[in-house]
Protein backbone atom coordinates (compact mmCIF):
# COMPACT_ATOMS: atom_id res chain seq x y z
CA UNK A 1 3.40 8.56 -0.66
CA UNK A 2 0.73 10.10 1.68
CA UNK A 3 -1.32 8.16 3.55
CA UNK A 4 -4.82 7.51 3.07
CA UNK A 5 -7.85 6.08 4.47
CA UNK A 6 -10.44 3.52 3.26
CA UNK A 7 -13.24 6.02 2.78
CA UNK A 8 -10.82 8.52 0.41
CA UNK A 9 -10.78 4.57 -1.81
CA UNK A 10 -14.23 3.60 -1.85
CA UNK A 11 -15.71 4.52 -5.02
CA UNK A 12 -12.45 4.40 -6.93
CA UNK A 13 -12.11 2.02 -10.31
CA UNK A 14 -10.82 -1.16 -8.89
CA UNK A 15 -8.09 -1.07 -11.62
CA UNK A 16 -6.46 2.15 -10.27
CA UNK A 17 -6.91 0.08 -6.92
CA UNK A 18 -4.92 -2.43 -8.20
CA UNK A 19 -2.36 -0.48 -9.67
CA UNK A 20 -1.65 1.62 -6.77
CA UNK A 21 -1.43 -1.91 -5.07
CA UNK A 22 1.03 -2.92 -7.15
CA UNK A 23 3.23 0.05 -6.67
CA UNK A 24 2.84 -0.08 -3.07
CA UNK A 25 3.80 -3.58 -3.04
CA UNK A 26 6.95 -2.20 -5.04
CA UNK A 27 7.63 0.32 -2.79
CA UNK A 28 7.60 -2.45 0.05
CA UNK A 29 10.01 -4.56 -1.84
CA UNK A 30 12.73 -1.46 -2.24
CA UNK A 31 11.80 -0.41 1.50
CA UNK A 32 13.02 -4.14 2.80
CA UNK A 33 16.05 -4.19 0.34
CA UNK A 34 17.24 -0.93 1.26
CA UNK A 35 16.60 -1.77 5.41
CA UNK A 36 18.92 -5.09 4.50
CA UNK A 37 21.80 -3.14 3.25
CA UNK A 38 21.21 -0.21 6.19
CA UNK A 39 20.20 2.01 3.31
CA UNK A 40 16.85 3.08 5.02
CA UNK A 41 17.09 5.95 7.27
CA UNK A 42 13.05 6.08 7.91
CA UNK A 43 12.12 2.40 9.39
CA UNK A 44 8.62 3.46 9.41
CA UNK A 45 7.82 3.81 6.11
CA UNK A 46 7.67 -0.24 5.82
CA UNK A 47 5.13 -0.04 8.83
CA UNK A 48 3.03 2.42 6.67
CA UNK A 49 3.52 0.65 3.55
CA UNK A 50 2.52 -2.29 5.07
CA UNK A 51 -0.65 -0.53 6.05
CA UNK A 52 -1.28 0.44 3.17
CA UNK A 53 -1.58 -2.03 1.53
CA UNK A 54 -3.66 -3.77 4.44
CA UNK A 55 -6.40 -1.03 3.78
CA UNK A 56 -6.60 -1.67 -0.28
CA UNK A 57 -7.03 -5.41 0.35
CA UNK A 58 -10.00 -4.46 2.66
CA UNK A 59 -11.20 -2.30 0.45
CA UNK A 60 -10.50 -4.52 -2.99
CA UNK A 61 -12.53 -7.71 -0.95
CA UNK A 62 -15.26 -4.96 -0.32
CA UNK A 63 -15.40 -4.49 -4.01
CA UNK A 64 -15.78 -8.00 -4.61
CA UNK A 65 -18.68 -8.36 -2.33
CA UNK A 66 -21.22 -6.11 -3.97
């Protein structure tokens, strides 16, 4: 998955929000599995998943302010 910023989210229906949360969240989950069993060639990719998901929890609590 490409990353993305906050301001490309804003706007968006919260339940694609959540959805692509819980796929990220997924993808996080296979990323750490695979790094276990020295699967994962591309360490990074849990750093930017991990970002990810950082930025639609800011943007999700955003959401619930207004």
């Amino acid at each position: 998955m490409k990353g993305f910023a906050a301001k490309d989210l804003r706007g968006n229906d919260v339940q694609e929000l959540r959805r692509t949360l819980a796929k990220l969240q997924d993808d996080l989950f296979q990323h750490r599995l695979k790094n276990t069993t020295n699967q994962l060639t591309n360490t990074m990719l849990i750093r930017k998943t991990r970002r990810q998901i950082a930025i639609l929890h800011t943007v999700l609590g955003e959401e619930k302010e207004t």
